[in-house]
C-alpha atoms as a PDB file:
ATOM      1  CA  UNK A   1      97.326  71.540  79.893  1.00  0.00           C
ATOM      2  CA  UNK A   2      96.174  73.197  82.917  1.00  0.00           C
ATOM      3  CA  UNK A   3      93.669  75.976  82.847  1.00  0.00           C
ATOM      4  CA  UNK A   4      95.165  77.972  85.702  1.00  0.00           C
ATOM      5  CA  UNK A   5      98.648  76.897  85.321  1.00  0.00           C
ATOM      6  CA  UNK A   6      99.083  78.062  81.413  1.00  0.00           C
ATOM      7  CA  UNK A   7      97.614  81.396  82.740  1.00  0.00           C
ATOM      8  CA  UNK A   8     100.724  83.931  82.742  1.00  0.00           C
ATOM      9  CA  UNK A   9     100.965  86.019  85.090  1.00  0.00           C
ATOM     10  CA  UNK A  10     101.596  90.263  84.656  1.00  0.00           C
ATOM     11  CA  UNK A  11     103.575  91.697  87.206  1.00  0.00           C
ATOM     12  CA  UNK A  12     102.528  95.131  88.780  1.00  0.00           C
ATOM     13  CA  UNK A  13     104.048  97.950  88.752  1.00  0.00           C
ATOM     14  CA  UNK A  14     106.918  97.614  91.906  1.00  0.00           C
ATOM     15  CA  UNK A  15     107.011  94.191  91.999  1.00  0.00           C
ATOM     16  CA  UNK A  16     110.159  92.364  91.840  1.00  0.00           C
ATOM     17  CA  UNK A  17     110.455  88.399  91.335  1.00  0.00           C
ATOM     18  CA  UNK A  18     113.703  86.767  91.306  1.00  0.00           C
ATOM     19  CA  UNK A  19     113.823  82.539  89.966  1.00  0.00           C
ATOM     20  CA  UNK A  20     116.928  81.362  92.168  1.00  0.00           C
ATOM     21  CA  UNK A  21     116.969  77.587  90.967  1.00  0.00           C
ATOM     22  CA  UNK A  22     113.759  76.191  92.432  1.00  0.00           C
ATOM     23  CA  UNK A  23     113.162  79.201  94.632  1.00  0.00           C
ATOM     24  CA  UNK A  24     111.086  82.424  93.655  1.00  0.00           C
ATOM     25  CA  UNK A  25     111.494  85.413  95.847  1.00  0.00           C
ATOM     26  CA  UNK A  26     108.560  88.032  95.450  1.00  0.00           C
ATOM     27  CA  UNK A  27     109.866  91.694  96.481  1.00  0.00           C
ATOM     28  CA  UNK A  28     106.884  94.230  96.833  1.00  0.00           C
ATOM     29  CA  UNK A  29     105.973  97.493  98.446  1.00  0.00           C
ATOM     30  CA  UNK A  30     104.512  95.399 101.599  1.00  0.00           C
ATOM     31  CA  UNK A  31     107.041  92.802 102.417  1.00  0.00           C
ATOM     32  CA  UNK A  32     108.686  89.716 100.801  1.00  0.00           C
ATOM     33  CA  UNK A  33     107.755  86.143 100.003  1.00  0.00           C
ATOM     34  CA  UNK A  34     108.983  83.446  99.182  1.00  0.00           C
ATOM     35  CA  UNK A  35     107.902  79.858  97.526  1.00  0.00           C
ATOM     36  CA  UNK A  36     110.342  76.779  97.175  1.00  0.00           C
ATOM     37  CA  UNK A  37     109.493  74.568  93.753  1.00  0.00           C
ATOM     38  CA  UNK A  38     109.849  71.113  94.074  1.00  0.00           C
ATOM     39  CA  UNK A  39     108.871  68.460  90.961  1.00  0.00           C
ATOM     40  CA  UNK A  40     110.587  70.100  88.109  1.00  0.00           C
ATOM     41  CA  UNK A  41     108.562  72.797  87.758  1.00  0.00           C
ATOM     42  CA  UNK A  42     109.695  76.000  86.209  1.00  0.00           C
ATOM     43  CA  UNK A  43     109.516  79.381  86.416  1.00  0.00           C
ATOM     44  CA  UNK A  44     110.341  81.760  83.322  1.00  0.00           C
ATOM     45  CA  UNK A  45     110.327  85.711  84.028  1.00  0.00           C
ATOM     46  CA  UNK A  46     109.692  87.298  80.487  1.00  0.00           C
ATOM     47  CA  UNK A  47     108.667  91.107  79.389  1.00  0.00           C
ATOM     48  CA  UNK A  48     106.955  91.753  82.881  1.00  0.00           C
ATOM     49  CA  UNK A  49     105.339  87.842  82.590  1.00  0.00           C
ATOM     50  CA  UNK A  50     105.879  85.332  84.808  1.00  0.00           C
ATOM     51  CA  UNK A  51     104.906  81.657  83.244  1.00  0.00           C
ATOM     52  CA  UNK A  52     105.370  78.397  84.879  1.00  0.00           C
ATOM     53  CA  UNK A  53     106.022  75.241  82.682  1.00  0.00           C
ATOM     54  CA  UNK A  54     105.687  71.549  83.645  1.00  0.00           C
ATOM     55  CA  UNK A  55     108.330  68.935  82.222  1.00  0.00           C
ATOM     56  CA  UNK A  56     105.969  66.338  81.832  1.00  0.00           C
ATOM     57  CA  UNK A  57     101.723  65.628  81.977  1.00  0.00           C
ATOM     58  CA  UNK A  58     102.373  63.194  84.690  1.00  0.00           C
ATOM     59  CA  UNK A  59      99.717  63.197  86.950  1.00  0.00           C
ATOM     60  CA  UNK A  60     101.730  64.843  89.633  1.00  0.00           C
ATOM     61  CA  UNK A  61     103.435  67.633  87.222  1.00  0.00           C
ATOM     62  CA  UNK A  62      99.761  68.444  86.315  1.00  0.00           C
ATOM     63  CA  UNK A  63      98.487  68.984  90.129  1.00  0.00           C
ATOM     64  CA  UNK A  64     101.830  70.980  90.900  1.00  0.00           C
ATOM     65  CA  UNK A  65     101.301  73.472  87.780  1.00  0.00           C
ATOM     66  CA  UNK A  66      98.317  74.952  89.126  1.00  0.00           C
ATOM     67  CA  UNK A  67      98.858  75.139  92.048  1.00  0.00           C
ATOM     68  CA  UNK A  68     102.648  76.486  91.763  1.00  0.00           C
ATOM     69  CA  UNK A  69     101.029  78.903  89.245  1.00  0.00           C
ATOM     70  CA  UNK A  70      98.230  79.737  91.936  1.00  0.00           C
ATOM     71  CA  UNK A  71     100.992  80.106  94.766  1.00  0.00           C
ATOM     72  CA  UNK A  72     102.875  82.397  92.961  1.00  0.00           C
ATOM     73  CA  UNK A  73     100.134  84.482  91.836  1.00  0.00           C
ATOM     74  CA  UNK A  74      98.925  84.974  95.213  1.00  0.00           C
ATOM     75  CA  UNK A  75     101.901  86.172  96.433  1.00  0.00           C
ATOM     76  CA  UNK A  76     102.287  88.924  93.756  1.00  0.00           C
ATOM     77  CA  UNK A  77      98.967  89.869  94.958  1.00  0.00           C
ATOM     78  CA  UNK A  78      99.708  89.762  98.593  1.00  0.00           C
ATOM     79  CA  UNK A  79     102.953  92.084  98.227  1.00  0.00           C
ATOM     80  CA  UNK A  80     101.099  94.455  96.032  1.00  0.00           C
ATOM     81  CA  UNK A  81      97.756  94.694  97.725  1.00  0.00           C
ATOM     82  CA  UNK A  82      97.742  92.428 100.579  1.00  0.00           C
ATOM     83  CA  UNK A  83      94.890  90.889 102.330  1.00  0.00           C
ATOM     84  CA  UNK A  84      92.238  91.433 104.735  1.00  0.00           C
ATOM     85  CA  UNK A  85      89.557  88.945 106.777  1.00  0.00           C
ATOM     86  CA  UNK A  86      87.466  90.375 108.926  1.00  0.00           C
ATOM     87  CA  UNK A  87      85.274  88.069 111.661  1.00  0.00           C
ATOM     88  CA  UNK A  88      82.293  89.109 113.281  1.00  0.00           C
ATOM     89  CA  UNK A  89      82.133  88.334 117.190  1.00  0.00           C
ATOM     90  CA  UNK A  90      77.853  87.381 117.359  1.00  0.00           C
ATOM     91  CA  UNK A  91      76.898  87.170 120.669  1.00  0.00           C
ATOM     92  CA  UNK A  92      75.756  89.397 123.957  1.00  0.00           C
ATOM     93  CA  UNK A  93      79.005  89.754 125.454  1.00  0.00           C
ATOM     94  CA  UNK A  94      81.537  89.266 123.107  1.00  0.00           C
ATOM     95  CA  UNK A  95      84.101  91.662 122.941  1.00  0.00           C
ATOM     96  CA  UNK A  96      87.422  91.992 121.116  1.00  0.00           C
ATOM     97  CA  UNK A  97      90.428  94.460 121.889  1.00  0.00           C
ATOM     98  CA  UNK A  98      94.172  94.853 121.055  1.00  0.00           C
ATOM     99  CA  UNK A  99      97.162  96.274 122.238  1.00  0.00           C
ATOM    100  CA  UNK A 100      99.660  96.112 119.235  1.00  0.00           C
ATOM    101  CA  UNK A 101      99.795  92.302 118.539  1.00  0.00           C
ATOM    102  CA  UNK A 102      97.830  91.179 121.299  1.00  0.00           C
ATOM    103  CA  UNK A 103      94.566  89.976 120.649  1.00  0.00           C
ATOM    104  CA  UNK A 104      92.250  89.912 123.835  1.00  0.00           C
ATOM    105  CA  UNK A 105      88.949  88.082 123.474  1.00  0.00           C
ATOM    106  CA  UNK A 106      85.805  88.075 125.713  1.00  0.00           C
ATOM    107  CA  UNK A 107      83.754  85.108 124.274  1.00  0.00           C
ATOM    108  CA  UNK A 108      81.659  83.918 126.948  1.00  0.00           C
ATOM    109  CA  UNK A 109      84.179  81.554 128.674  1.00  0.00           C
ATOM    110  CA  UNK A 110      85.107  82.180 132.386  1.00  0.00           C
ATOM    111  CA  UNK A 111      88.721  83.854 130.973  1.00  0.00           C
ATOM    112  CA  UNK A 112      89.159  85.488 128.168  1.00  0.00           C
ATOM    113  CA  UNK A 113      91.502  84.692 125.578  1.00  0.00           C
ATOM    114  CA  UNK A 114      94.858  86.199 124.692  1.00  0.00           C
ATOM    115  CA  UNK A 115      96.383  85.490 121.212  1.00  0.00           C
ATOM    116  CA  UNK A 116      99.867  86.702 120.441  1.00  0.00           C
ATOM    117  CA  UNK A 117     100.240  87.239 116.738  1.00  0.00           C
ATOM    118  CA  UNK A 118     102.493  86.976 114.354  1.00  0.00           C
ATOM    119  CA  UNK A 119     104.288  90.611 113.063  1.00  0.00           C
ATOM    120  CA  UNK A 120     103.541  90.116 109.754  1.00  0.00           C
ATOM    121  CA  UNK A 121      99.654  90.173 110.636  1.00  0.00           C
ATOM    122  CA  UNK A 122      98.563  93.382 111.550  1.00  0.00           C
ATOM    123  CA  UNK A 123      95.237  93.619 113.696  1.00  0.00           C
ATOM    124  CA  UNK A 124      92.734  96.059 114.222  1.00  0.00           C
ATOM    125  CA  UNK A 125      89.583  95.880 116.201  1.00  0.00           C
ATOM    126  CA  UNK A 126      86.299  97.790 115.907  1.00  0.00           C
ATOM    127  CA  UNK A 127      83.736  98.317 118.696  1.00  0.00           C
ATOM    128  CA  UNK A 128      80.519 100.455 117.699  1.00  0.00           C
ATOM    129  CA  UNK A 129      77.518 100.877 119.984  1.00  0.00           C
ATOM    130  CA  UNK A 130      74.889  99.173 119.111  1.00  0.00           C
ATOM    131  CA  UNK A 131      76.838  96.483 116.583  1.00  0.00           C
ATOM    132  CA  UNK A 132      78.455  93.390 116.413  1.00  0.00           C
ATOM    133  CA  UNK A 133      82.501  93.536 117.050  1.00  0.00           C
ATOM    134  CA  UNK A 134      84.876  93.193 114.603  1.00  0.00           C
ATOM    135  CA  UNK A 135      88.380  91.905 114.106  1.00  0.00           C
ATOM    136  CA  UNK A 136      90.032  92.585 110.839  1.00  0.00           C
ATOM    137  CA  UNK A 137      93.476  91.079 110.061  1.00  0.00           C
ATOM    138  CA  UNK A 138      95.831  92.427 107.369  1.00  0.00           C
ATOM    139  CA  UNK A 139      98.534  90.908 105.896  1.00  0.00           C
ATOM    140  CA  UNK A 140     100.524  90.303 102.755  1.00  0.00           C
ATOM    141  CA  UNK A 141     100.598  86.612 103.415  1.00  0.00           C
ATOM    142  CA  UNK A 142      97.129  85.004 102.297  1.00  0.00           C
ATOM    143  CA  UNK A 143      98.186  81.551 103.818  1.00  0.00           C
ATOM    144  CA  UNK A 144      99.157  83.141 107.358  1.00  0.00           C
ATOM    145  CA  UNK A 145      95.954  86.009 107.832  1.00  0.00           C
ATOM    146  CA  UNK A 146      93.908  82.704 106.454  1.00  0.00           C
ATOM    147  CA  UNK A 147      95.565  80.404 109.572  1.00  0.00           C
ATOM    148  CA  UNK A 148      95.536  83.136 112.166  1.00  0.00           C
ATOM    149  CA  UNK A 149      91.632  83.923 111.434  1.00  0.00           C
ATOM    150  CA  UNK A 150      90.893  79.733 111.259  1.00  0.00           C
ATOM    151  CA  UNK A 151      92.182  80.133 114.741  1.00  0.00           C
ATOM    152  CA  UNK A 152      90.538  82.761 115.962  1.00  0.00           C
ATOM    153  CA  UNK A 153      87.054  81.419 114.394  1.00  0.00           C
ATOM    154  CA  UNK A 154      88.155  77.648 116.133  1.00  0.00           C
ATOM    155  CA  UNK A 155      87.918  79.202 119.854  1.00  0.00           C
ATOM    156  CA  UNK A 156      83.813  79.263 119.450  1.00  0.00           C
ATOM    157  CA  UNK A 157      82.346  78.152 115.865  1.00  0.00           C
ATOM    158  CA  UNK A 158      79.315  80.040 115.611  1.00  0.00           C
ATOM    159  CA  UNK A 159      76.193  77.885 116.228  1.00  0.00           C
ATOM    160  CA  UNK A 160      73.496  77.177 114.147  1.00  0.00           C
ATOM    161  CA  UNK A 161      70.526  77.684 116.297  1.00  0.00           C
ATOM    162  CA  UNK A 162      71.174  81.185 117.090  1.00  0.00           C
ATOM    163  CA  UNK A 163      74.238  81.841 115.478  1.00  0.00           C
ATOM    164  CA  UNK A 164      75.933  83.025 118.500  1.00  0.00           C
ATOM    165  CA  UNK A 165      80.335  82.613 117.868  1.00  0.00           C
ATOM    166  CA  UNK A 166      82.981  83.985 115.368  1.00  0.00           C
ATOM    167  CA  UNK A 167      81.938  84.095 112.109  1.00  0.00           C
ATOM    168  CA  UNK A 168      83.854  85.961 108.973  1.00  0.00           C
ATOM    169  CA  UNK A 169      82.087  89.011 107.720  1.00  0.00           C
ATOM    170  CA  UNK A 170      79.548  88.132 105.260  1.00  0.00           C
ATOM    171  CA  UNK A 171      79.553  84.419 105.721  1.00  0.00           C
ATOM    172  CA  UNK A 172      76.851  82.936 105.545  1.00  0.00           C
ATOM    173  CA  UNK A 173      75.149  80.072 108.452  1.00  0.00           C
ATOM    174  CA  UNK A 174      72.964  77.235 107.879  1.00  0.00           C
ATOM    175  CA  UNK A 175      70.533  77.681 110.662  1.00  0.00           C
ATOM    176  CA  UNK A 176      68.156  75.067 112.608  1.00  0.00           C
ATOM    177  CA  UNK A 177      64.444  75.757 113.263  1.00  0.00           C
ATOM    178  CA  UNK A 178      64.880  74.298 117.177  1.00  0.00           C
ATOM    179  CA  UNK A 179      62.486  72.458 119.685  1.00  0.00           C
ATOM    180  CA  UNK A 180      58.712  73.026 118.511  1.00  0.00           C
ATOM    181  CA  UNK A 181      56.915  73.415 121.501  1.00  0.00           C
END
Protein backbone atom coordinates (compact mmCIF):
# COMPACT_ATOMS: atom_id res chain seq x y z
CA UNK A 1 0.00 0.00 0.00
CA UNK A 2 1.10 3.45 -0.26
CA UNK A 3 2.34 5.39 2.69
CA UNK A 4 0.89 8.73 1.65
CA UNK A 5 -1.95 7.48 -0.30
CA UNK A 6 -3.64 5.24 2.70
CA UNK A 7 -3.23 8.51 4.73
CA UNK A 8 -6.97 9.92 5.12
CA UNK A 9 -7.43 13.03 4.98
CA UNK A 10 -9.65 15.40 7.82
CA UNK A 11 -11.40 18.11 6.39
CA UNK A 12 -11.36 21.61 8.16
CA UNK A 13 -13.77 23.29 9.43
CA UNK A 14 -15.55 25.25 6.06
CA UNK A 15 -14.36 23.10 3.68
CA UNK A 16 -16.58 21.56 1.23
CA UNK A 17 -15.51 18.59 -1.24
CA UNK A 18 -17.86 17.26 -3.68
CA UNK A 19 -16.72 13.50 -5.74
CA UNK A 20 -18.61 14.17 -9.18
CA UNK A 21 -17.53 10.81 -10.99
CA UNK A 22 -13.80 11.27 -11.47
CA UNK A 23 -13.87 14.93 -10.55
CA UNK A 24 -13.39 16.43 -6.93
CA UNK A 25 -14.36 20.00 -6.44
CA UNK A 26 -12.75 21.61 -3.21
CA UNK A 27 -15.05 24.67 -1.94
CA UNK A 28 -13.20 26.80 0.79
CA UNK A 29 -13.21 30.21 2.37
CA UNK A 30 -10.43 31.36 -0.35
CA UNK A 31 -11.59 30.10 -3.65
CA UNK A 32 -12.30 26.76 -5.42
CA UNK A 33 -10.33 23.91 -6.93
CA UNK A 34 -10.64 21.45 -8.75
CA UNK A 35 -8.72 17.95 -9.68
CA UNK A 36 -9.87 15.51 -12.55
CA UNK A 37 -9.05 11.55 -11.58
CA UNK A 38 -8.04 9.53 -14.23
CA UNK A 39 -6.88 5.52 -13.69
CA UNK A 40 -9.66 4.29 -11.57
CA UNK A 41 -8.89 5.92 -8.70
CA UNK A 42 -11.42 6.73 -6.08
CA UNK A 43 -12.45 9.09 -3.87
CA UNK A 44 -14.75 8.22 -0.72
CA UNK A 45 -16.02 11.31 1.49
CA UNK A 46 -16.81 9.70 4.99
CA UNK A 47 -17.51 11.41 8.65
CA UNK A 48 -15.43 14.61 7.66
CA UNK A 49 -12.61 11.98 5.90
CA UNK A 50 -11.69 12.00 2.63
CA UNK A 51 -9.81 8.51 1.54
CA UNK A 52 -8.68 7.61 -1.84
CA UNK A 53 -8.60 3.85 -2.88
CA UNK A 54 -6.74 2.21 -5.80
CA UNK A 55 -8.49 -0.76 -7.79
CA UNK A 56 -5.49 -2.55 -8.30
CA UNK A 57 -1.36 -2.58 -7.08
CA UNK A 58 -0.46 -2.15 -10.65
CA UNK A 59 2.44 -0.23 -10.91
CA UNK A 60 0.61 2.72 -12.30
CA UNK A 61 -2.48 2.57 -9.67
CA UNK A 62 0.34 2.68 -7.03
CA UNK A 63 2.14 6.02 -8.47
CA UNK A 64 -1.44 7.65 -9.01
CA UNK A 65 -2.56 6.93 -5.21
CA UNK A 66 -0.11 9.14 -3.79
CA UNK A 67 -0.02 11.43 -5.69
CA UNK A 68 -4.00 11.80 -6.20
CA UNK A 69 -3.98 11.58 -2.36
CA UNK A 70 -1.16 14.37 -2.27
CA UNK A 71 -3.16 16.55 -4.92
CA UNK A 72 -6.10 16.52 -3.07
CA UNK A 73 -4.63 17.22 0.16
CA UNK A 74 -2.97 20.19 -1.07
CA UNK A 75 -5.84 21.67 -2.27
CA UNK A 76 -7.78 21.39 1.06
CA UNK A 77 -4.86 23.16 2.35
CA UNK A 78 -4.69 25.79 -0.27
CA UNK A 79 -8.55 26.77 0.15
CA UNK A 80 -8.22 26.78 3.86
CA UNK A 81 -4.91 28.48 4.39
CA UNK A 82 -3.44 29.18 1.13
CA UNK A 83 0.08 29.73 0.22
CA UNK A 84 2.81 32.11 0.22
CA UNK A 85 6.60 32.25 -1.57
CA UNK A 86 8.44 34.97 -1.05
CA UNK A 87 11.87 35.72 -3.35
CA UNK A 88 14.54 37.85 -2.40
CA UNK A 89 15.83 40.32 -5.24
CA UNK A 90 20.09 40.16 -4.19
CA UNK A 91 21.76 42.61 -5.96
CA UNK A 92 22.70 46.63 -6.00
CA UNK A 93 19.96 47.75 -8.05
CA UNK A 94 17.33 45.46 -8.00
CA UNK A 95 14.10 46.69 -7.37
CA UNK A 96 10.58 45.26 -7.42
CA UNK A 97 7.13 47.22 -7.51
CA UNK A 98 3.41 46.55 -8.30
CA UNK A 99 0.45 48.14 -9.33
CA UNK A 100 -2.41 45.57 -8.65
CA UNK A 101 -1.30 42.56 -10.83
CA UNK A 102 1.50 44.08 -12.45
CA UNK A 103 4.75 43.06 -11.48
CA UNK A 104 7.57 45.61 -12.51
CA UNK A 105 11.14 44.41 -12.13
CA UNK A 106 14.48 46.34 -12.18
CA UNK A 107 17.10 43.49 -12.43
CA UNK A 108 20.02 44.90 -13.98
CA UNK A 109 18.99 44.49 -17.68
CA UNK A 110 18.74 47.64 -19.93
CA UNK A 111 14.55 47.38 -19.46
CA UNK A 112 12.94 46.27 -16.83
CA UNK A 113 10.54 43.62 -16.76
CA UNK A 114 6.75 43.66 -16.61
CA UNK A 115 4.87 40.45 -15.59
CA UNK A 116 1.10 40.38 -15.77
CA UNK A 117 -0.25 37.89 -13.30
CA UNK A 118 -2.71 35.74 -12.96
CA UNK A 119 -5.95 36.97 -10.49
CA UNK A 120 -5.82 34.20 -8.48
CA UNK A 121 -2.13 35.20 -7.35
CA UNK A 122 -2.12 38.05 -5.30
CA UNK A 123 1.28 40.09 -5.07
CA UNK A 124 2.77 42.26 -2.70
CA UNK A 125 6.12 43.88 -2.71
CA UNK A 126 8.33 45.15 0.12
CA UNK A 127 11.07 47.80 -0.16
CA UNK A 128 12.97 48.67 3.23
CA UNK A 129 16.04 50.91 3.38
CA UNK A 130 18.85 49.34 3.87
CA UNK A 131 17.51 45.54 2.81
CA UNK A 132 17.14 43.28 0.16
CA UNK A 133 13.57 43.55 -1.83
CA UNK A 134 11.00 41.29 -1.56
CA UNK A 135 8.20 39.82 -3.58
CA UNK A 136 5.73 37.65 -1.82
CA UNK A 137 3.00 35.82 -3.80
CA UNK A 138 -0.22 34.47 -2.23
CA UNK A 139 -2.43 32.17 -3.48
CA UNK A 140 -4.71 29.24 -2.80
CA UNK A 141 -3.28 27.35 -5.70
CA UNK A 142 0.20 25.72 -4.64
CA UNK A 143 0.84 24.56 -8.33
CA UNK A 144 0.16 28.20 -9.84
CA UNK A 145 2.12 30.66 -6.87
CA UNK A 146 4.87 27.64 -7.37
CA UNK A 147 4.90 28.39 -11.52
CA UNK A 148 4.50 32.12 -11.27
CA UNK A 149 7.58 32.38 -8.66
CA UNK A 150 9.74 29.59 -11.04
CA UNK A 151 9.20 32.39 -13.45
CA UNK A 152 9.99 35.14 -11.75
CA UNK A 153 13.29 33.35 -10.22
CA UNK A 154 14.05 32.15 -14.28
CA UNK A 155 14.52 35.99 -15.42
CA UNK A 156 18.12 36.04 -13.41
CA UNK A 157 19.06 32.71 -11.34
CA UNK A 158 21.06 33.97 -8.65
CA UNK A 159 24.81 33.29 -9.16
CA UNK A 160 27.05 31.45 -7.22
CA UNK A 161 30.02 33.64 -6.95
CA UNK A 162 28.33 36.46 -5.37
CA UNK A 163 24.97 35.42 -5.23
CA UNK A 164 23.67 38.35 -7.00
CA UNK A 165 19.70 37.27 -8.73
CA UNK A 166 16.25 36.06 -7.39
CA UNK A 167 16.43 33.74 -4.88
CA UNK A 168 13.33 32.42 -2.52
CA UNK A 169 13.54 33.58 1.03
CA UNK A 170 15.61 31.34 3.02
CA UNK A 171 17.07 29.28 0.25
CA UNK A 172 20.01 28.40 0.50
CA UNK A 173 23.24 28.88 -2.49
CA UNK A 174 26.12 26.78 -3.12
CA UNK A 175 28.77 29.36 -3.50
CA UNK A 176 32.31 29.33 -5.45
CA UNK A 177 35.56 30.56 -3.83
CA UNK A 178 36.56 32.55 -7.39
CA UNK A 179 39.95 33.44 -9.15
CA UNK A 180 42.90 33.21 -6.47
CA UNK A 181 45.04 35.87 -7.29
Amino acid sequence: MSRIGKNPIALPQGVEVKVDGNVVTVKGKLGELTQELTSGVTVKNEDGTLTVERPSDSKEHKAKHGLYRALINNMIEGVSKGYTKELELVGVGYRASNQGQKLDLALGFSHNIVLELAPEVKVETVSEKGKNPIVKLTSHDKQLVGQVAAKIRSFRKPEPYKGKGIKFVGEILRRKAGKSA
